[in-house]
Protein backbone atom coordinates (compact mmCIF):
# COMPACT_ATOMS: atom_id res chain seq x y z
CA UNK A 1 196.73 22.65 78.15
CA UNK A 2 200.41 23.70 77.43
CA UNK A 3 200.93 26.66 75.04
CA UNK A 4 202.07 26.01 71.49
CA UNK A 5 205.30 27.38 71.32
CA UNK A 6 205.10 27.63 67.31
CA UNK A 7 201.50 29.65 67.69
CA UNK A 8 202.89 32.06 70.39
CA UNK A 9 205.58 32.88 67.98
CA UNK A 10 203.28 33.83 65.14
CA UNK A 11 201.22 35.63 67.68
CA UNK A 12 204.23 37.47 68.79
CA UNK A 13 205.40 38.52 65.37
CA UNK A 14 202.02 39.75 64.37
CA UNK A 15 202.42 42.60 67.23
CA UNK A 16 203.33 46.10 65.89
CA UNK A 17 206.01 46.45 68.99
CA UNK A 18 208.07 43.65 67.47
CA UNK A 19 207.82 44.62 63.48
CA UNK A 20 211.08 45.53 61.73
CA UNK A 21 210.85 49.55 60.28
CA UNK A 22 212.95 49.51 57.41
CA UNK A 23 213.37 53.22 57.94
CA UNK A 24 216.17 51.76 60.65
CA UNK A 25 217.45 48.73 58.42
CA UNK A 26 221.23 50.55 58.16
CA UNK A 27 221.54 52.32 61.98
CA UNK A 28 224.52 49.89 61.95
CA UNK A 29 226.33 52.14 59.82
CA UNK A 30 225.40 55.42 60.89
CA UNK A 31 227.32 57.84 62.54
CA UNK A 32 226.96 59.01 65.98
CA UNK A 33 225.01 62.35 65.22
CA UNK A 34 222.51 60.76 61.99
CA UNK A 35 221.78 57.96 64.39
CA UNK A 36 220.93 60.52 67.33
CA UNK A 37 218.82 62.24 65.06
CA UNK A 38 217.05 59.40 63.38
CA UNK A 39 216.24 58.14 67.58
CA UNK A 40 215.51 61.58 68.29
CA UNK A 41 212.99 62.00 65.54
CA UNK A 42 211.42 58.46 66.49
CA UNK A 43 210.73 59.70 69.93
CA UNK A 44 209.17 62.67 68.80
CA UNK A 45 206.16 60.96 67.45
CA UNK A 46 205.64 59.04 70.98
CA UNK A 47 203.62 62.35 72.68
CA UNK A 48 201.03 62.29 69.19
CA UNK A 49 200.42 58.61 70.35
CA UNK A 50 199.75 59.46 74.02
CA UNK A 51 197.67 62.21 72.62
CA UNK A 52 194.98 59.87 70.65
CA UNK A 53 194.99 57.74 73.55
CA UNK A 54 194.27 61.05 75.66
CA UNK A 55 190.17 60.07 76.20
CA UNK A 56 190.62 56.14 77.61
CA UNK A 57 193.69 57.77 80.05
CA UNK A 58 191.43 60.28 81.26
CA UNK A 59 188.19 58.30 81.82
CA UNK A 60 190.67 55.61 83.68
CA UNK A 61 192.33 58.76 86.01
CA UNK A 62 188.95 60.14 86.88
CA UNK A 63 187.83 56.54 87.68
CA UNK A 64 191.02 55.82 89.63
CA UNK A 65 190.96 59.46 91.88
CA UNK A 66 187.26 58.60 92.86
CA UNK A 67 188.32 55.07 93.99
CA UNK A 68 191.36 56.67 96.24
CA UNK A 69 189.29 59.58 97.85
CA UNK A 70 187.36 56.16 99.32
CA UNK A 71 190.81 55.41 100.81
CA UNK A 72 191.35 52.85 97.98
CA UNK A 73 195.31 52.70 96.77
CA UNK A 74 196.91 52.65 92.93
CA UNK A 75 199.22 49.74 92.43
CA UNK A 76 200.77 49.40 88.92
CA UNK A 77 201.88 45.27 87.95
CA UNK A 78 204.76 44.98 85.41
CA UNK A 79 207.51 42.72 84.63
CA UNK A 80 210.98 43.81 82.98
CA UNK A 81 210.75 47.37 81.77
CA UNK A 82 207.35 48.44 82.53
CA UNK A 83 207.68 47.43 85.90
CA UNK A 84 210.64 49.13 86.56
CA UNK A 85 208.81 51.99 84.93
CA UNK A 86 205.66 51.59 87.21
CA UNK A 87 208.48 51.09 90.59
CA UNK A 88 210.24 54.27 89.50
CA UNK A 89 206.62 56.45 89.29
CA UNK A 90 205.38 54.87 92.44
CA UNK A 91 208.44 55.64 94.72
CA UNK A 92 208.54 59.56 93.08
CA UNK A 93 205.06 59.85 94.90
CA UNK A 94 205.90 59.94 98.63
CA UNK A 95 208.64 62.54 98.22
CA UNK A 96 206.45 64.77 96.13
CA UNK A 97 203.36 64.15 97.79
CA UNK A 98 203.74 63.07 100.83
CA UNK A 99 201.72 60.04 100.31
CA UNK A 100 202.61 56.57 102.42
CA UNK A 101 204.91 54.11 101.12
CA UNK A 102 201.52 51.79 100.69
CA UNK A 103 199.15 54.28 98.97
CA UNK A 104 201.05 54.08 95.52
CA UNK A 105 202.95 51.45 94.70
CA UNK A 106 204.50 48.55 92.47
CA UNK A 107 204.48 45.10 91.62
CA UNK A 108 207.24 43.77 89.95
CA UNK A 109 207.31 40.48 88.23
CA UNK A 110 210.38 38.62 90.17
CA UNK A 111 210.15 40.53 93.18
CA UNK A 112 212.18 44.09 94.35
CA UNK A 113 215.59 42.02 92.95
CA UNK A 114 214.35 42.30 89.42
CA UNK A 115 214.38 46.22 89.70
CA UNK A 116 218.60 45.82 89.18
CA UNK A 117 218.74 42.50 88.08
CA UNK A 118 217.25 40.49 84.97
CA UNK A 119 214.35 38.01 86.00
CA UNK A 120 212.97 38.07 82.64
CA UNK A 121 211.91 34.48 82.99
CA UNK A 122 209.22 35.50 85.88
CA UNK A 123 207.02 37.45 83.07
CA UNK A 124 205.89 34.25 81.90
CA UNK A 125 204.17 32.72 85.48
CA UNK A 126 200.49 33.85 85.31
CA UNK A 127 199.79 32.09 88.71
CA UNK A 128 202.59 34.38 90.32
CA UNK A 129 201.11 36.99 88.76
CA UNK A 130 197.49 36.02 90.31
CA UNK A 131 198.73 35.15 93.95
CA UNK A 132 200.68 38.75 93.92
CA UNK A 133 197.70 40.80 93.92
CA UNK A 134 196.05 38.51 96.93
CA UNK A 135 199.78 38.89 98.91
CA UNK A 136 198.87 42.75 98.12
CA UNK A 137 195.59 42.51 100.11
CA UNK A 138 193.91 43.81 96.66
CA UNK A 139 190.25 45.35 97.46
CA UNK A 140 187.50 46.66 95.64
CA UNK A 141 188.61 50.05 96.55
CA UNK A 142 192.02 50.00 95.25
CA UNK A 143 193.11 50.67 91.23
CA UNK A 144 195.11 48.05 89.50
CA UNK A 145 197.10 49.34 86.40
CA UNK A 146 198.68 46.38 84.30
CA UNK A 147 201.50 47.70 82.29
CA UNK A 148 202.86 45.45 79.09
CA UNK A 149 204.29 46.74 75.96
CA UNK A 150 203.12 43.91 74.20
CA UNK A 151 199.94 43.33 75.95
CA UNK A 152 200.25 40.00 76.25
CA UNK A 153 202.38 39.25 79.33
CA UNK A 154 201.35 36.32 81.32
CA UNK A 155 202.25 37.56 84.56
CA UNK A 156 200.40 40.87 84.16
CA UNK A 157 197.21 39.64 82.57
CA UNK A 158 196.69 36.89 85.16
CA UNK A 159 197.01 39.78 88.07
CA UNK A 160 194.63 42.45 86.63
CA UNK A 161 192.46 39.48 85.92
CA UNK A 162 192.65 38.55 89.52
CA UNK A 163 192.13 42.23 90.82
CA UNK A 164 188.99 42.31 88.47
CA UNK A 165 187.55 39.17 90.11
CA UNK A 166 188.06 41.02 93.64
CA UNK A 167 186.15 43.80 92.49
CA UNK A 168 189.47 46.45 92.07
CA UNK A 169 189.71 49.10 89.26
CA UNK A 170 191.60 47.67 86.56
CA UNK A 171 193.37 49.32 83.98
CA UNK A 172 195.78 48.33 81.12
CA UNK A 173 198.25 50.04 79.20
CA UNK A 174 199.88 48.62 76.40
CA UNK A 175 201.60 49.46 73.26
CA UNK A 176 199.75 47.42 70.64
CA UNK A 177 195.81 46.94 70.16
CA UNK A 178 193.21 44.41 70.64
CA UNK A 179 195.43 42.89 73.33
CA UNK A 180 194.56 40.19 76.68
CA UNK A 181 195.37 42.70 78.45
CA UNK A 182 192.76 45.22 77.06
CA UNK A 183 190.11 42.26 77.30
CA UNK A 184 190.60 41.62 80.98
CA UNK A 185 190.25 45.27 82.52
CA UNK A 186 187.84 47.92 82.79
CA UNK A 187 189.82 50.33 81.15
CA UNK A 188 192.13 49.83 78.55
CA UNK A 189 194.47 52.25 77.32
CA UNK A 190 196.27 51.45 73.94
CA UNK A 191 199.29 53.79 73.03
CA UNK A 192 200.34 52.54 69.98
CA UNK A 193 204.21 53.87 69.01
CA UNK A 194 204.29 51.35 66.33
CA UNK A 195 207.69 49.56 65.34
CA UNK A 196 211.13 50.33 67.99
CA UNK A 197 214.35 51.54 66.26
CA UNK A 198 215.89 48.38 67.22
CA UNK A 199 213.21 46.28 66.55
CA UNK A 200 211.38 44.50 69.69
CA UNK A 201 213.52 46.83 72.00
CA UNK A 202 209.99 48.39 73.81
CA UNK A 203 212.27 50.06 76.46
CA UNK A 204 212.54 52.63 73.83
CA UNK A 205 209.53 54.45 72.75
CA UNK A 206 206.94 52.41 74.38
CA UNK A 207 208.71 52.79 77.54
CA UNK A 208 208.75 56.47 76.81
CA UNK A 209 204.96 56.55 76.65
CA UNK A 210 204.41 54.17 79.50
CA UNK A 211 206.50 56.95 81.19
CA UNK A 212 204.34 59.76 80.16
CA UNK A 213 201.16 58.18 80.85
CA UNK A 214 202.19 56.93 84.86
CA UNK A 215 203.03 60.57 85.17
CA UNK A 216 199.60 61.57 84.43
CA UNK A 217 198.37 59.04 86.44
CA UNK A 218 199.80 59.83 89.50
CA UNK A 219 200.24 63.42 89.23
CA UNK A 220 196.76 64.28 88.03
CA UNK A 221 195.42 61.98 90.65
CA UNK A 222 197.13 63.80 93.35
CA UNK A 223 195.99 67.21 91.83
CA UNK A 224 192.73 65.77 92.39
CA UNK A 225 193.17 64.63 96.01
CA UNK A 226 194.34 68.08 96.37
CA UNK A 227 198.20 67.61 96.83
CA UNK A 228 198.99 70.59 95.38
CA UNK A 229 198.12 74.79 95.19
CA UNK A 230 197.88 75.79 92.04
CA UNK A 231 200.77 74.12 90.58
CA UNK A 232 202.60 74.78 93.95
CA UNK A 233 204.30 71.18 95.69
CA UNK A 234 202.79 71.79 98.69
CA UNK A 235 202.46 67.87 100.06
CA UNK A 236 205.65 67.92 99.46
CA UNK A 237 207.87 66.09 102.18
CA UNK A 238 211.01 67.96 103.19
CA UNK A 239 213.51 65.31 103.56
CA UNK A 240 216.69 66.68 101.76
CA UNK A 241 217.93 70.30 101.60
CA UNK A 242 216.87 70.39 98.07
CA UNK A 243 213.04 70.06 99.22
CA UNK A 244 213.36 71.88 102.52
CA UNK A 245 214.54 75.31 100.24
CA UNK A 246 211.53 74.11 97.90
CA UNK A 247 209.24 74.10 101.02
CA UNK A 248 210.61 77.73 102.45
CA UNK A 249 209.66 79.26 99.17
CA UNK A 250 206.27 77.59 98.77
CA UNK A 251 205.28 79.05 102.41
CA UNK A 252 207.02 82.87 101.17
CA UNK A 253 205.11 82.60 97.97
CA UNK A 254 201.54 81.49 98.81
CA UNK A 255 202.05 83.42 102.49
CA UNK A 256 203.39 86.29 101.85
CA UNK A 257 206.32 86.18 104.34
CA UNK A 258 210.04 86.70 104.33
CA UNK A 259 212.60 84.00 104.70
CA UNK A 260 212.72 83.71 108.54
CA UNK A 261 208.73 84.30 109.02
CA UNK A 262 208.84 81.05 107.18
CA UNK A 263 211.51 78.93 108.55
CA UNK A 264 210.06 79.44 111.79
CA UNK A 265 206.21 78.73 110.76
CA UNK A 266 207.56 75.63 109.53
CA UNK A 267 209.68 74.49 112.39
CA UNK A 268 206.39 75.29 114.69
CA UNK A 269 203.83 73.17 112.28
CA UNK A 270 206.07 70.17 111.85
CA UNK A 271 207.74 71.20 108.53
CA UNK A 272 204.23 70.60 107.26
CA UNK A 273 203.97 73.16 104.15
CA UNK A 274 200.44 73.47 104.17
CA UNK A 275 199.78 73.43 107.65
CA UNK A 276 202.45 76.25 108.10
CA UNK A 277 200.84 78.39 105.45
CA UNK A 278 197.54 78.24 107.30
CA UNK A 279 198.82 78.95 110.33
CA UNK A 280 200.21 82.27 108.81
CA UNK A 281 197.36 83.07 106.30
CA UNK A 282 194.62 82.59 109.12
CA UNK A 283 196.97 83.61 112.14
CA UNK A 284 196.34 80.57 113.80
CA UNK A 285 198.54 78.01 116.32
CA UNK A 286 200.08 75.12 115.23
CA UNK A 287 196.66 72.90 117.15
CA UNK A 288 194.16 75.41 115.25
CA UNK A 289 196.12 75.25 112.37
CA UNK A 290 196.05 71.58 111.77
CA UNK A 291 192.47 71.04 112.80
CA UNK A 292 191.66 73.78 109.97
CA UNK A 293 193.32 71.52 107.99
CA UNK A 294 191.85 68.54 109.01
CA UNK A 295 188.19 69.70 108.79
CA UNK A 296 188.95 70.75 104.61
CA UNK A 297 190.22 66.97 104.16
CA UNK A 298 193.79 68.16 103.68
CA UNK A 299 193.13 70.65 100.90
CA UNK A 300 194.56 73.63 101.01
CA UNK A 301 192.87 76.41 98.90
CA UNK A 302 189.59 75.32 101.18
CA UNK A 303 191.31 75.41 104.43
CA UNK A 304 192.14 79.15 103.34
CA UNK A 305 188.60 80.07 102.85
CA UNK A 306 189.12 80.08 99.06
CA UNK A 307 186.72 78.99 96.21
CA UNK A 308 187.26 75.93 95.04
């Protein structure tokens, strides 16, 4: 059956993301500064809505780390903003963490063109949406996260519902409650920012908190496959000269070492942070360092010899 075009608009209006705040009825004639202000004080309240969503985002990342120390991968489905959101978190994760191009990453409703250009139309294709999570190779050991501001997007329901059916993790994050989106995952997760400054614009604060909540996804996760020391970068993939300064002072700081000790532990272990920083802590070879490494599962603080 096709869909009422009159009912989806009454549907639509009845979402919080798309009400009119009459607190912003006049940012038309405001001047620069007030109107900075007034959208500065409207994002403020965006971390007090992550915040009460703070026990379904937790339950979801603890849900999510268990399925990837099986091997399983986190792919986040979006179309328009929150895609572009989920694209931008996913490619931050291989830089930072070292992780492969295919263990975190994004569907975007339109394909990679609709990261620069508007495909706005491809939202609304719930079959696309379905046959890009089989083109994915979607298993029960990887973690779907659906992201939608209104919660309601066709493409994005149709593909978590599809992961679901495989067996995936699925998770849903949306702006507004009691949403499709919520009904067709495992673990939905409703920030509710209430009403945009410009009304329906949810690049603004619900983007914000879609923003917020990917980075605790995949940071936390990561912290829990044990891509970090402390809250030391040490996965992290010296590509740049930024990062390769960033990796000489990780191996100083956790080794103990001066600025040549380091370069050249590096150089010998690959540029590999951690595996450098064993070979120095346990005065080992590169071989014997990375097998240490190897036999902890990549972590660190137990290839060291330290408590977990």
């Amino acid at each position: 059956m096709s869909p009422n075009p009159q009912s989806e608009s009454l549907e639509l209006a009845e979402l919080t993301t798309e009400a009119t705040d009459p607190r912003y009825a006049d940012i038309d004639r405001m001047s620069v500064a007030d109107l900075a202000r007034t959208m500065n004080d409207a994002d403020a309240t965006v971390p007090g809505a992550v915040a009460t969503a703070l026990p379904g985002i937790a339950s979801a990342i603890e849900a999510t780390a268990e399925r990837m120390k099986s091997g399983g991968r986190l792919i986040y489905v979006g179309a328009g903003t929150p895609g572009r959101i989920g694209v931008l978190d996913a490619s931050e994760c291989p830089p930072t963490f070292s992780t492969p191009p295919e263990q975190v990453f994004a569907i975007i409703a339109g394909g990679p063109k609709a990261i620069v250009t508007t495909c706005e139309g491809a939202e609304d294709d719930p079959a696309a949406g379905a046959a890009a999570i089989d083109d994915a190779g979607v298993t029960d050991r990887d973690t779907v996260i659906g992201i939608a501001s209104s919660g309601r997007t066709p493409f994005v329901v149709a593909a978590v519902a599809r992961a679901r059916e495989i067996g995936a993790l699925t998770v849903g994050l949306s702006c507004n409650a009691g949403t499709p989106l919520s009904d067709n995952v495992e673990h939905p997760i409703e920030v509710l920012v209430g009403p945009e400054l410009v009304s329906g614009s949810t690049r603004l604060k619900a983007g914000t908190a879609q923003k917020l909540v990917l980075n605790m996804f995949s940071t936390i996760v990561m912290v829990q496959l044990g891509k970090t020391y402390g809250n030391l970068m040490v996965d992290v993939k010296p590509t740049n000269a930024k990062l390769r300064e960033r990796a000489v002072r990780i191996v100083r700081s956790v080794a103990g070492v001066g600025r040549e000790e380091a370069l050249r532990a590096l150089a010998e272990n690959g540029h590999s942070v951690k595996q450098a920083i064993v070979s120095l802590r346990r005065d080992l070879g590169a071989e014997q360092a990375a097998e240490r490494l190897a036999g902890a599962g990549g972590r660190l603080r137990a290839a060291l010899g330290e408590e977990q």
